[in-house]
N, C-alpha and C. Protein backbone atom coordinates (compact mmCIF):
# COMPACT_ATOMS: atom_id res chain seq x y z
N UNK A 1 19.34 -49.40 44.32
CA UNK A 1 18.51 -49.01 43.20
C UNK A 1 17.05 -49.10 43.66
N UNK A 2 16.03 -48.37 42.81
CA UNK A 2 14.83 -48.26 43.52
C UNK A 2 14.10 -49.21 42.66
N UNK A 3 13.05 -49.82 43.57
CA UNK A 3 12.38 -50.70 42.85
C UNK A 3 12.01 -50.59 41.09
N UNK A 4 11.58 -49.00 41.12
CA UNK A 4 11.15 -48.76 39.70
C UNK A 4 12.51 -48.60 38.77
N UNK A 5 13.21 -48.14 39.24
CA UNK A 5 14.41 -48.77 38.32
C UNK A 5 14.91 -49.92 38.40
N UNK A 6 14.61 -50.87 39.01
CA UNK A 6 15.29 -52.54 39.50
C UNK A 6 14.59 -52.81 38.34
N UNK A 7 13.16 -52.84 38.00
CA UNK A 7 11.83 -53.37 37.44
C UNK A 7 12.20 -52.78 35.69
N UNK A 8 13.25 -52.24 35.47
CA UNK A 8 13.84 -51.74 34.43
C UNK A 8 14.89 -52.17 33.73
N UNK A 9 15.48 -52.87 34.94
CA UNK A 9 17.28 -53.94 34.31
C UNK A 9 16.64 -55.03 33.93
N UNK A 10 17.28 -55.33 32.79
CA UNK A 10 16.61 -56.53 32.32
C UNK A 10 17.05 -57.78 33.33
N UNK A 11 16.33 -58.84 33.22
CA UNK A 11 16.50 -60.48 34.13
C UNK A 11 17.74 -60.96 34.00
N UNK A 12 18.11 -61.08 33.30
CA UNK A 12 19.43 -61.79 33.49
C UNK A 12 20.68 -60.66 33.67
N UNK A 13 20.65 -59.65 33.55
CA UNK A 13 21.22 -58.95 34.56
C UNK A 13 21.07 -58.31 36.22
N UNK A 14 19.84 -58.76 36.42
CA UNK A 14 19.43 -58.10 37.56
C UNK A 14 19.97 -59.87 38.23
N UNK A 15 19.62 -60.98 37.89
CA UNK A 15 20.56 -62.10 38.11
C UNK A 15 21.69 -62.46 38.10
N UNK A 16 22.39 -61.36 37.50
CA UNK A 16 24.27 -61.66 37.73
C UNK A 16 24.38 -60.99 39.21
N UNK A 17 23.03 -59.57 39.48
CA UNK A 17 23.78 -59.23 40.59
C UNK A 17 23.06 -59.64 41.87
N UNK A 18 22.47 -60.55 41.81
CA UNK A 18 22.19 -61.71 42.80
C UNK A 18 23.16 -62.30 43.41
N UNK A 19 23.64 -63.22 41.68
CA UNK A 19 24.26 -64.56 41.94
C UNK A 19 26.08 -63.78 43.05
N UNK A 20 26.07 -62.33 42.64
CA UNK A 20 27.34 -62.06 43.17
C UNK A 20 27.25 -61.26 44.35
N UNK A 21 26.48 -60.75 44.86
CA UNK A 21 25.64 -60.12 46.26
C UNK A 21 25.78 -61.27 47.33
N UNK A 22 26.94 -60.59 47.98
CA UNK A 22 27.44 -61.29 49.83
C UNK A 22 26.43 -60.62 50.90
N UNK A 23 25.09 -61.65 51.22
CA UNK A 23 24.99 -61.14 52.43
C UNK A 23 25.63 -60.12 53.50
N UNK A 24 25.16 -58.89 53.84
CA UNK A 24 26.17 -58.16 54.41
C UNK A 24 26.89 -57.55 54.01
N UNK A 25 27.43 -57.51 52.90
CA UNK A 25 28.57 -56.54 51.93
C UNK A 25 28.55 -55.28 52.16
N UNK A 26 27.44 -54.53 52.20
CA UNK A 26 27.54 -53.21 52.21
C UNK A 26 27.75 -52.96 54.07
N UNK A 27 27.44 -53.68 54.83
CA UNK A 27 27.37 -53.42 56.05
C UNK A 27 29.01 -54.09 56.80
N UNK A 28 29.45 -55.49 56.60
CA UNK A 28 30.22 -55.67 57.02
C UNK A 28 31.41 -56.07 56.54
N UNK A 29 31.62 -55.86 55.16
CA UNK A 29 32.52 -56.12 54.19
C UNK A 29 33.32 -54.60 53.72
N UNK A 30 34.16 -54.17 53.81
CA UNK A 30 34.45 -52.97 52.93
C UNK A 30 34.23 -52.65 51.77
N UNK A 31 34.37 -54.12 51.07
CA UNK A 31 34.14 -53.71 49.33
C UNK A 31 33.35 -54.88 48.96
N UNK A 32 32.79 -54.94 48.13
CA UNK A 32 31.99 -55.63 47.56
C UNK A 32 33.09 -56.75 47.02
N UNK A 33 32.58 -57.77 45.98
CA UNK A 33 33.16 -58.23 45.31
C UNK A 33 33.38 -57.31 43.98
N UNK A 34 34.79 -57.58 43.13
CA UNK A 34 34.46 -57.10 42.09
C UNK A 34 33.60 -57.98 41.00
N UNK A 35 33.41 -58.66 40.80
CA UNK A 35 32.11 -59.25 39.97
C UNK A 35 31.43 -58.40 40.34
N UNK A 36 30.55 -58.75 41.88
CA UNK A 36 29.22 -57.78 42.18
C UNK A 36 29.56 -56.07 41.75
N UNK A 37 30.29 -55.56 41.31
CA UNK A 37 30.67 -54.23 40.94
C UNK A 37 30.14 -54.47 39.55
N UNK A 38 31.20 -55.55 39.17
CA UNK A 38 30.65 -55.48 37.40
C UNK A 38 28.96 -55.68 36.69
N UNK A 39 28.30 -56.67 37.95
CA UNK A 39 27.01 -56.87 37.63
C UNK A 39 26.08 -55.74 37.58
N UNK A 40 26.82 -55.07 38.48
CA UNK A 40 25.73 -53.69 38.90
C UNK A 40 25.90 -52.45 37.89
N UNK A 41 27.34 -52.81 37.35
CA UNK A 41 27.43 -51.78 36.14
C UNK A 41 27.05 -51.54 35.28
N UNK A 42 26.42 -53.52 34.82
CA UNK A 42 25.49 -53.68 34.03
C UNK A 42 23.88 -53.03 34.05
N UNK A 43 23.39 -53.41 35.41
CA UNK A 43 22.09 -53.30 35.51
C UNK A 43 21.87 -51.74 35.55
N UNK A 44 23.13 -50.71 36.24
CA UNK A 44 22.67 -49.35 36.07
C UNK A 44 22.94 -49.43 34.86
N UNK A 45 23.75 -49.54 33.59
CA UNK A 45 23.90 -49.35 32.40
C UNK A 45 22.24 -49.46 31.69
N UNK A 46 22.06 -50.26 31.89
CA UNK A 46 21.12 -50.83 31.03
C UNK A 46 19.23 -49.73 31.56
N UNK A 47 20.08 -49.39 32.69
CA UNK A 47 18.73 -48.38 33.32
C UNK A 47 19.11 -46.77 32.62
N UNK A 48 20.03 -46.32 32.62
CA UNK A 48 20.62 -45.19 32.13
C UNK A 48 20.26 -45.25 30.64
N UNK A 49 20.41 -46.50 29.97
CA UNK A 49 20.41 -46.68 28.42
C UNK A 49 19.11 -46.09 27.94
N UNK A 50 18.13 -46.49 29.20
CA UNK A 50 16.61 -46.86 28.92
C UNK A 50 16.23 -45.33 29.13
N UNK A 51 16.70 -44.75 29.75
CA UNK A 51 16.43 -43.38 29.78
C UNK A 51 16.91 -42.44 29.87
N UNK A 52 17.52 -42.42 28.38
CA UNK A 52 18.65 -42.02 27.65
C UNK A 52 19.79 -41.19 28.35
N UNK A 53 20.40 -41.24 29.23
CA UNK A 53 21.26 -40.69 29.94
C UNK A 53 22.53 -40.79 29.34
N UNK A 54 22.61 -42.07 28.92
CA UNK A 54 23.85 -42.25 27.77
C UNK A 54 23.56 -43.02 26.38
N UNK A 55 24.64 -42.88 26.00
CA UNK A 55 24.61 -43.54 24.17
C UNK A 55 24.61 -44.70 24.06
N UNK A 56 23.96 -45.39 23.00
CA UNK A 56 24.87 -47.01 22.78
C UNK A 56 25.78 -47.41 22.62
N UNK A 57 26.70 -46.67 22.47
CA UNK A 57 28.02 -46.76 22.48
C UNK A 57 28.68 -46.79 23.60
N UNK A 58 28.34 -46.09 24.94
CA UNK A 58 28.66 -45.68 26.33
C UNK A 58 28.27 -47.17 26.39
N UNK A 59 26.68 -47.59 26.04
CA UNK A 59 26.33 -49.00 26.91
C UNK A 59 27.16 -50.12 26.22
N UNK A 60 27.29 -50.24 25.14
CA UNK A 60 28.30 -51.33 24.38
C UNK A 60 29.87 -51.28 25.46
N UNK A 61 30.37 -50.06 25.47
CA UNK A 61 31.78 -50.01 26.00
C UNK A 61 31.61 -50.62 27.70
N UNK A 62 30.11 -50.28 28.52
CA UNK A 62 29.64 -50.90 29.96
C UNK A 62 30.07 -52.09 29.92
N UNK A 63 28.83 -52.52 29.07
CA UNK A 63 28.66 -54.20 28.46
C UNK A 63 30.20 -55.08 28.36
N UNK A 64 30.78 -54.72 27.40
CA UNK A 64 32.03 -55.54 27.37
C UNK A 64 33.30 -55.46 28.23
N UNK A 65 32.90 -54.15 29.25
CA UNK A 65 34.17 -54.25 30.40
C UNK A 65 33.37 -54.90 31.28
N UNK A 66 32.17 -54.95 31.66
CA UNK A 66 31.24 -55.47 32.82
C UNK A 66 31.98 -57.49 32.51
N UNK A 67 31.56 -58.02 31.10
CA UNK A 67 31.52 -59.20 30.80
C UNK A 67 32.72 -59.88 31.15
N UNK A 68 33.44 -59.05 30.40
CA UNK A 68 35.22 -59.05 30.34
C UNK A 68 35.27 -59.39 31.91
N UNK A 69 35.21 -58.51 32.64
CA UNK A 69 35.77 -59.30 34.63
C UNK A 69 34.71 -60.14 34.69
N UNK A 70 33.62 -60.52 34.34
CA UNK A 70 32.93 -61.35 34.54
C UNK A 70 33.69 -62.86 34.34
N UNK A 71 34.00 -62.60 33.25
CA UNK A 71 34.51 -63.90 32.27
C UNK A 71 36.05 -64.24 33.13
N UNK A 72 36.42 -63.43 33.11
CA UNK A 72 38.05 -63.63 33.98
C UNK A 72 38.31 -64.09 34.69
N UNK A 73 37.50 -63.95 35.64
CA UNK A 73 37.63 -64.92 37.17
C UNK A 73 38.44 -63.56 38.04
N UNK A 74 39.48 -62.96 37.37
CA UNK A 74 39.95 -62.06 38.25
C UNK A 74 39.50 -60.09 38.23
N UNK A 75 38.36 -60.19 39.28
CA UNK A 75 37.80 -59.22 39.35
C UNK A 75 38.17 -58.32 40.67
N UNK A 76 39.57 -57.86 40.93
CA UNK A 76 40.10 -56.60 41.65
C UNK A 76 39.99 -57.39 42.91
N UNK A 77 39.23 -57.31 43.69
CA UNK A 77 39.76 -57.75 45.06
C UNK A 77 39.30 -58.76 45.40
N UNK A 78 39.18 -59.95 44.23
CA UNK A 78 38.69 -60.93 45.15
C UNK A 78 40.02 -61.96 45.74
């Protein structure tokens, strides 16, 4: 994501996809974590929301599948 859209996800989502970002992931990992998938779904959600690309309804339905594997512990390939 580009800075000017980073500077757009709100803080505590741009902090879920910190806390779940593996050094290296994109370079020597095949897949990310799925958390780090879900965090990022958030933070583009919430960038798309902002400029209107989708509905609140699109971002509500993001929001609660993003939380949902959040909350689970079991997020696809970990």
């Amino acid at each position: 994501m580009c800075p000017r859209h980073w500077r757009m996800v709100p803080r505590n989502f741009q902090n879920l996809v910190y806390r779940y970002y593996q050094p290296g992931q994109c370079e020597l990992s095949p897949m990310p974590s799925g958390k780090w998938h879900a965090a990022a779904d958030l933070a583009i959600g919430a960038v798309a929301l902002k400029e209107s690309r989708i509905s609140e309804e699109t971002y509500e339905r993001i929001k609660a599948k993003a939380r949902e594997a959040l909350a689970s512990g079991s997020c696809g390939n970990e």
